[in-house]
C-alpha atoms as a PDB file:
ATOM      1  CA  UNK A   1       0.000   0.000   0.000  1.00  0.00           C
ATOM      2  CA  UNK A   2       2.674   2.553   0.648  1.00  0.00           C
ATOM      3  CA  UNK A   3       4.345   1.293  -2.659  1.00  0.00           C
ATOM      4  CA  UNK A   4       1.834   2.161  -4.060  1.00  0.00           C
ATOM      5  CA  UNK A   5       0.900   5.767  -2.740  1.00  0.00           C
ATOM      6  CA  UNK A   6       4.947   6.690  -3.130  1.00  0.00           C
ATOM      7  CA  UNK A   7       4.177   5.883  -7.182  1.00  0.00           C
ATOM      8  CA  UNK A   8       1.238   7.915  -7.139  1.00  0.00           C
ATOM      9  CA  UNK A   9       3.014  10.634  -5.469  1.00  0.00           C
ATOM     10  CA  UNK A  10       6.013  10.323  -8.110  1.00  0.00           C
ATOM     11  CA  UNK A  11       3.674   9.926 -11.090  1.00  0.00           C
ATOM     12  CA  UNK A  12       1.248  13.336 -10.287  1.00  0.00           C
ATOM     13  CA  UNK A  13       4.972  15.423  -9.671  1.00  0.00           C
ATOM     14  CA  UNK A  14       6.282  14.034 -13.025  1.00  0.00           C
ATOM     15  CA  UNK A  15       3.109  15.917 -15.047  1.00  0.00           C
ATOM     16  CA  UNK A  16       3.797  19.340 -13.549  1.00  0.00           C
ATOM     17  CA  UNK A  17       4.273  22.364 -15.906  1.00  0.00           C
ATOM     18  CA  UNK A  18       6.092  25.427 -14.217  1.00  0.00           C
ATOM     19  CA  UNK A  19       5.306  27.639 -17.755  1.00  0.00           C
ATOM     20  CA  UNK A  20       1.490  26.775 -17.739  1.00  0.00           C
ATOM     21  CA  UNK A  21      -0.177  29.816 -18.707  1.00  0.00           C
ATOM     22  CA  UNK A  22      -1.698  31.869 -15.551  1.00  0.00           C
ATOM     23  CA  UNK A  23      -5.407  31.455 -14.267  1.00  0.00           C
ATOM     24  CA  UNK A  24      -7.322  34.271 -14.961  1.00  0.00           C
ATOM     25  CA  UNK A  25      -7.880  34.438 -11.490  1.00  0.00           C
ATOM     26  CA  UNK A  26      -4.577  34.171  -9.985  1.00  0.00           C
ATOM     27  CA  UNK A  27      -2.526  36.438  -8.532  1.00  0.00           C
ATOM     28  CA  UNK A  28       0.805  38.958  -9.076  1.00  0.00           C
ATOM     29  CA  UNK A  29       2.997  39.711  -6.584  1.00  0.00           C
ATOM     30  CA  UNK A  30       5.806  41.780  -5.848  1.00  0.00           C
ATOM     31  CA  UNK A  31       9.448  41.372  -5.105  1.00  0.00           C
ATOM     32  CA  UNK A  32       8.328  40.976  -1.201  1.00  0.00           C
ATOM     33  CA  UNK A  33       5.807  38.824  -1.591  1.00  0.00           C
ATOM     34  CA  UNK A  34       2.753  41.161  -1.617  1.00  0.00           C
ATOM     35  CA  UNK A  35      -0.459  40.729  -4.367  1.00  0.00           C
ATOM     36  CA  UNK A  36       0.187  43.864  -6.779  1.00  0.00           C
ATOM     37  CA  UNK A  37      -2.429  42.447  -8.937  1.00  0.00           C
ATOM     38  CA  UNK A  38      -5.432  40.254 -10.296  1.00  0.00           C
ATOM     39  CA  UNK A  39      -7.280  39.055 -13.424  1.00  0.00           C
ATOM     40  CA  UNK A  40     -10.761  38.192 -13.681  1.00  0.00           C
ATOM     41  CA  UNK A  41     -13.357  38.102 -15.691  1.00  0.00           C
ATOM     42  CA  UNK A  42     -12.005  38.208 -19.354  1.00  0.00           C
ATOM     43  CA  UNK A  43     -14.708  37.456 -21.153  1.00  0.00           C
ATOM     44  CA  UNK A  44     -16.690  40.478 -19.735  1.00  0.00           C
ATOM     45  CA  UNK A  45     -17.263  43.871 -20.778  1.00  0.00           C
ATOM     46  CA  UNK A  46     -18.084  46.566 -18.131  1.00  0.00           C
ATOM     47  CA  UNK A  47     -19.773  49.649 -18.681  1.00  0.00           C
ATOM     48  CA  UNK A  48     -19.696  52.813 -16.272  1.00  0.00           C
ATOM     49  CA  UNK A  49     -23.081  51.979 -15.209  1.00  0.00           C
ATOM     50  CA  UNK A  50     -21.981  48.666 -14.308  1.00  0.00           C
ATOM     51  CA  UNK A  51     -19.139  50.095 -12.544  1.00  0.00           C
ATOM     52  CA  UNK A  52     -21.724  52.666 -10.520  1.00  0.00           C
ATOM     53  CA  UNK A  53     -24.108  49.491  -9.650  1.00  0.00           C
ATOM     54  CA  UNK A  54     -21.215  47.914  -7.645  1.00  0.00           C
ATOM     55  CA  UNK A  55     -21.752  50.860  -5.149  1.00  0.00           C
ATOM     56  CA  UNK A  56     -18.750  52.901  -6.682  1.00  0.00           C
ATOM     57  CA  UNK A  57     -19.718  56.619  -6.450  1.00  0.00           C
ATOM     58  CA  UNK A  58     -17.909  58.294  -9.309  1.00  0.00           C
ATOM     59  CA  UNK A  59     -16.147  61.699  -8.247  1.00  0.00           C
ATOM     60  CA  UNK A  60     -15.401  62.719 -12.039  1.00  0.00           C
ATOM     61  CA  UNK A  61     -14.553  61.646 -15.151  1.00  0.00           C
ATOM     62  CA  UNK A  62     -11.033  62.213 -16.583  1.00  0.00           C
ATOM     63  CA  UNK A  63      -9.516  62.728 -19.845  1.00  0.00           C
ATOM     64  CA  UNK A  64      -8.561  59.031 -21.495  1.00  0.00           C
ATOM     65  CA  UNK A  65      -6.066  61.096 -23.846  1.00  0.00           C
ATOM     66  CA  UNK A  66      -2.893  59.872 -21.518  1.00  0.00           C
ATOM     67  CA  UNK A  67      -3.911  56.496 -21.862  1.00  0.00           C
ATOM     68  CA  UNK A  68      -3.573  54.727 -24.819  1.00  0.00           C
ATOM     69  CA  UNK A  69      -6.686  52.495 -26.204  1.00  0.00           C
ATOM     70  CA  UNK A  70      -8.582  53.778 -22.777  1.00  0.00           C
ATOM     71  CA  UNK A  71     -12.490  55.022 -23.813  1.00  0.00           C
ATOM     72  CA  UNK A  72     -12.916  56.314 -20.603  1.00  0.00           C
ATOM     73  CA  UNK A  73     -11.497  56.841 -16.998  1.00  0.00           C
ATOM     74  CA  UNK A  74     -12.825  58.050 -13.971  1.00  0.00           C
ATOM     75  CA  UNK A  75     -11.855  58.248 -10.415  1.00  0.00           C
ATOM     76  CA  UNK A  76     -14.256  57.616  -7.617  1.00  0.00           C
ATOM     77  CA  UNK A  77     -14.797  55.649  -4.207  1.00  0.00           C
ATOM     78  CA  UNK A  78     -15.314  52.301  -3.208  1.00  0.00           C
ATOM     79  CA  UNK A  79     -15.961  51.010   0.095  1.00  0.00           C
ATOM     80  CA  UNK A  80     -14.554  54.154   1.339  1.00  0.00           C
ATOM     81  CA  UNK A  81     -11.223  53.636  -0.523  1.00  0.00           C
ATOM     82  CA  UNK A  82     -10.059  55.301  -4.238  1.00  0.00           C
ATOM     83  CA  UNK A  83     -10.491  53.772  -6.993  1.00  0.00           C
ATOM     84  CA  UNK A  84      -9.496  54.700 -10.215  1.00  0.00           C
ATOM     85  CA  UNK A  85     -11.426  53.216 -13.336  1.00  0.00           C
ATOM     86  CA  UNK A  86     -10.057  52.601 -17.049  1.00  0.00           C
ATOM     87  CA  UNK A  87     -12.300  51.655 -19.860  1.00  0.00           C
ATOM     88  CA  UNK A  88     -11.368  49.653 -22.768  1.00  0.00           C
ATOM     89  CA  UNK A  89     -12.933  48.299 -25.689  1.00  0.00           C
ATOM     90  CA  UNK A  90     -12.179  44.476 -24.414  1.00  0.00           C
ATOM     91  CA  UNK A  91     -10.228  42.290 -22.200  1.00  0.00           C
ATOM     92  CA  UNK A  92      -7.413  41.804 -24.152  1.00  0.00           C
ATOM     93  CA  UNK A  93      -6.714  45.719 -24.760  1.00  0.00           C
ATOM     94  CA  UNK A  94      -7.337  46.550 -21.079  1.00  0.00           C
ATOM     95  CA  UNK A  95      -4.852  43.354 -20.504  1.00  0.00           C
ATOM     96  CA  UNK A  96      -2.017  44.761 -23.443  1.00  0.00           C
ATOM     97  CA  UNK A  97      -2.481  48.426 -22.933  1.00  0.00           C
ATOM     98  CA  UNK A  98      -3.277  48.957 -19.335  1.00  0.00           C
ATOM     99  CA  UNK A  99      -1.506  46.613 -17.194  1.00  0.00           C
ATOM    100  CA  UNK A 100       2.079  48.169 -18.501  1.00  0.00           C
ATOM    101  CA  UNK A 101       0.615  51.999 -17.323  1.00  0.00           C
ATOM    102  CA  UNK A 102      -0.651  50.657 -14.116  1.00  0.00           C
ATOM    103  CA  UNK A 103       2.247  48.272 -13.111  1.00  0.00           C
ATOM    104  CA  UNK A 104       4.275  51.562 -13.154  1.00  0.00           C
ATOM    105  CA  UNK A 105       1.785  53.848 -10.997  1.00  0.00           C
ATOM    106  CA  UNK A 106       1.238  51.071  -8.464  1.00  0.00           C
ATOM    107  CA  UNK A 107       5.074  50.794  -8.271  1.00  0.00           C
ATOM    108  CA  UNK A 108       5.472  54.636  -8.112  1.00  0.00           C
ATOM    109  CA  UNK A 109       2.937  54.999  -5.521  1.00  0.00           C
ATOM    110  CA  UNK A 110       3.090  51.994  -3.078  1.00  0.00           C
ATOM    111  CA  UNK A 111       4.702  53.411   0.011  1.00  0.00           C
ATOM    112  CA  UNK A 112       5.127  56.750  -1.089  1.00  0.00           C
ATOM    113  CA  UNK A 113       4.320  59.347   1.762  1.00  0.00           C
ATOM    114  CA  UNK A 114       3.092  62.077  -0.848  1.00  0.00           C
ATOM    115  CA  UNK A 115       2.904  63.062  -4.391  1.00  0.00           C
ATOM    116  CA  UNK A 116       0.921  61.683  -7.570  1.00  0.00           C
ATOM    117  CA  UNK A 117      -0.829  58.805  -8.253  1.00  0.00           C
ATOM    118  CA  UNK A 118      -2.940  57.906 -11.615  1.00  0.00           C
ATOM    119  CA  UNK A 119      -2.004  59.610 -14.555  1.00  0.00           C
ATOM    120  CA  UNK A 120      -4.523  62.546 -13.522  1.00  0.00           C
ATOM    121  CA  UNK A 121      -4.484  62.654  -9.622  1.00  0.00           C
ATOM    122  CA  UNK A 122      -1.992  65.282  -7.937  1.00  0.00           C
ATOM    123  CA  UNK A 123      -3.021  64.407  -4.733  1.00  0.00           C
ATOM    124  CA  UNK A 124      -1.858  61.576  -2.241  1.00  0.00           C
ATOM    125  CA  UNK A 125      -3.874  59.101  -3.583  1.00  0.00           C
ATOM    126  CA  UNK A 126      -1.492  55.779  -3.241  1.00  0.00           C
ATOM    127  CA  UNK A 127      -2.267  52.763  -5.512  1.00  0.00           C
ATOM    128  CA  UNK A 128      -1.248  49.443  -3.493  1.00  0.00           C
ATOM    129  CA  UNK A 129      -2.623  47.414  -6.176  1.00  0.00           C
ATOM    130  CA  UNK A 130      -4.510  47.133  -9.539  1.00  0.00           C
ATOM    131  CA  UNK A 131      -7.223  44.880 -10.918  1.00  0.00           C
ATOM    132  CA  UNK A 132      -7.958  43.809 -14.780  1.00  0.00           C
ATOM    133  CA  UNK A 133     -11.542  42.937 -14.666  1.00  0.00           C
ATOM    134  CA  UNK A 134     -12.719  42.235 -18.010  1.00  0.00           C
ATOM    135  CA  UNK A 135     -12.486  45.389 -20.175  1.00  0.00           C
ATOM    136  CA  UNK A 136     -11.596  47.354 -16.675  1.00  0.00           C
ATOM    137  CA  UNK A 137      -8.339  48.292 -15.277  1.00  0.00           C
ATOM    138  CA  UNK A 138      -9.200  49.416 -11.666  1.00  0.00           C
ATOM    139  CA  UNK A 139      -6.502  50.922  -9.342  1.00  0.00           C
ATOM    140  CA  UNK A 140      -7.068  50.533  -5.901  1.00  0.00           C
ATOM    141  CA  UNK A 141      -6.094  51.758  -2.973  1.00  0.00           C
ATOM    142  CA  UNK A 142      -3.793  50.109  -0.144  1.00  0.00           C
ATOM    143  CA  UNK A 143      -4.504  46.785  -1.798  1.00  0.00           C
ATOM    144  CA  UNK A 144      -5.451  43.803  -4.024  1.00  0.00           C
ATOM    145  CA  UNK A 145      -8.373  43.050  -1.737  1.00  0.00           C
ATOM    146  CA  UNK A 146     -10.333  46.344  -2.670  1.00  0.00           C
ATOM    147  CA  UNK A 147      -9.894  45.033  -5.897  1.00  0.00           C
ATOM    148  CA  UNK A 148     -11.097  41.757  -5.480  1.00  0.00           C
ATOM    149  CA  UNK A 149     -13.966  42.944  -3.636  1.00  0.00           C
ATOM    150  CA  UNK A 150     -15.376  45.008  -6.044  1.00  0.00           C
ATOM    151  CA  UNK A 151     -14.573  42.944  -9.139  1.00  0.00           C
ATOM    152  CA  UNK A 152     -17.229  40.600  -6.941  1.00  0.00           C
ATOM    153  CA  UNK A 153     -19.530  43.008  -7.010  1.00  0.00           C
ATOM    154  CA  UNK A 154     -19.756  43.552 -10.930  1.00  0.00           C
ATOM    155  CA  UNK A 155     -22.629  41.642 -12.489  1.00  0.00           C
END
């Protein structure tokens, strides 16, 4: 019987794949360890009304100029945090045009004690984390959990 359990063991380690492609809803994470980022949803497309039914109260709606392929982008509140909201036409152009652009805010803002945040806010907004929900890329505040939450609470 153990024979037989130390094969089975052997034979499911032997059919692992370390360069199988990642879940849409797994997790990023930084150098120490921390979730920077999520993916769900890609076969959804989210419209600002969809984004407002979550419980999101918008706060205004920003140029999408500095954001290449964006339709739209607004900042606004969730569950008393900031989130920032970038509209594209699909999942794969929020996934190919936005994730680059946010990577670099939510590394340029995590941990900083002042300054900018999304391409529009001159405040001290801090992005801990950011979220590509279908068609959506969502910045959130402090962390990957605000995203999480509210990518629940899309339809």
């Amino acid at each position: 019987m153990i024979a037989v359990l130390i094969l089975l063991a052997i034979a499911c380690g032997c059919g692992s794949n370390d360069s199988a492609p990642v879940a849409p809803d797994s997790d990023d994470t930084n150098e120490f360890g921390f979730d920077v980022s999520m993916i769900a949803k890609p076969g959804s497309v989210f419209t600002i009304d969809d984004v407002k039914a979550t419980g999101w109260k918008s706060s205004k709606e920003l140029p999408a100029d500095q954001l290449e392929g964006a339709t739209a982008v607004w900042f606004g509140f969730y569950q008393q945090k900031n989130l920032e909201v970038w509209i594209y036409d699909d999942h794969e152009d929020a996934v190919k045009l936005g994730s680059g652009p946010a990577e670099e805010i939510v590394a340029a803002t995590r941990g900083v004690s002042g300054g900018g945040a999304g391409p529009y806010m001159k405040q001290t907004t801090h992005y801990g984390a950011f979220g590509v929900i279908g068609n959506l890329i969502v910045l959130c505040e402090v962390e990957v959990a605000v995203c999480k939450s509210f990518g629940d609470a899309l339809p």
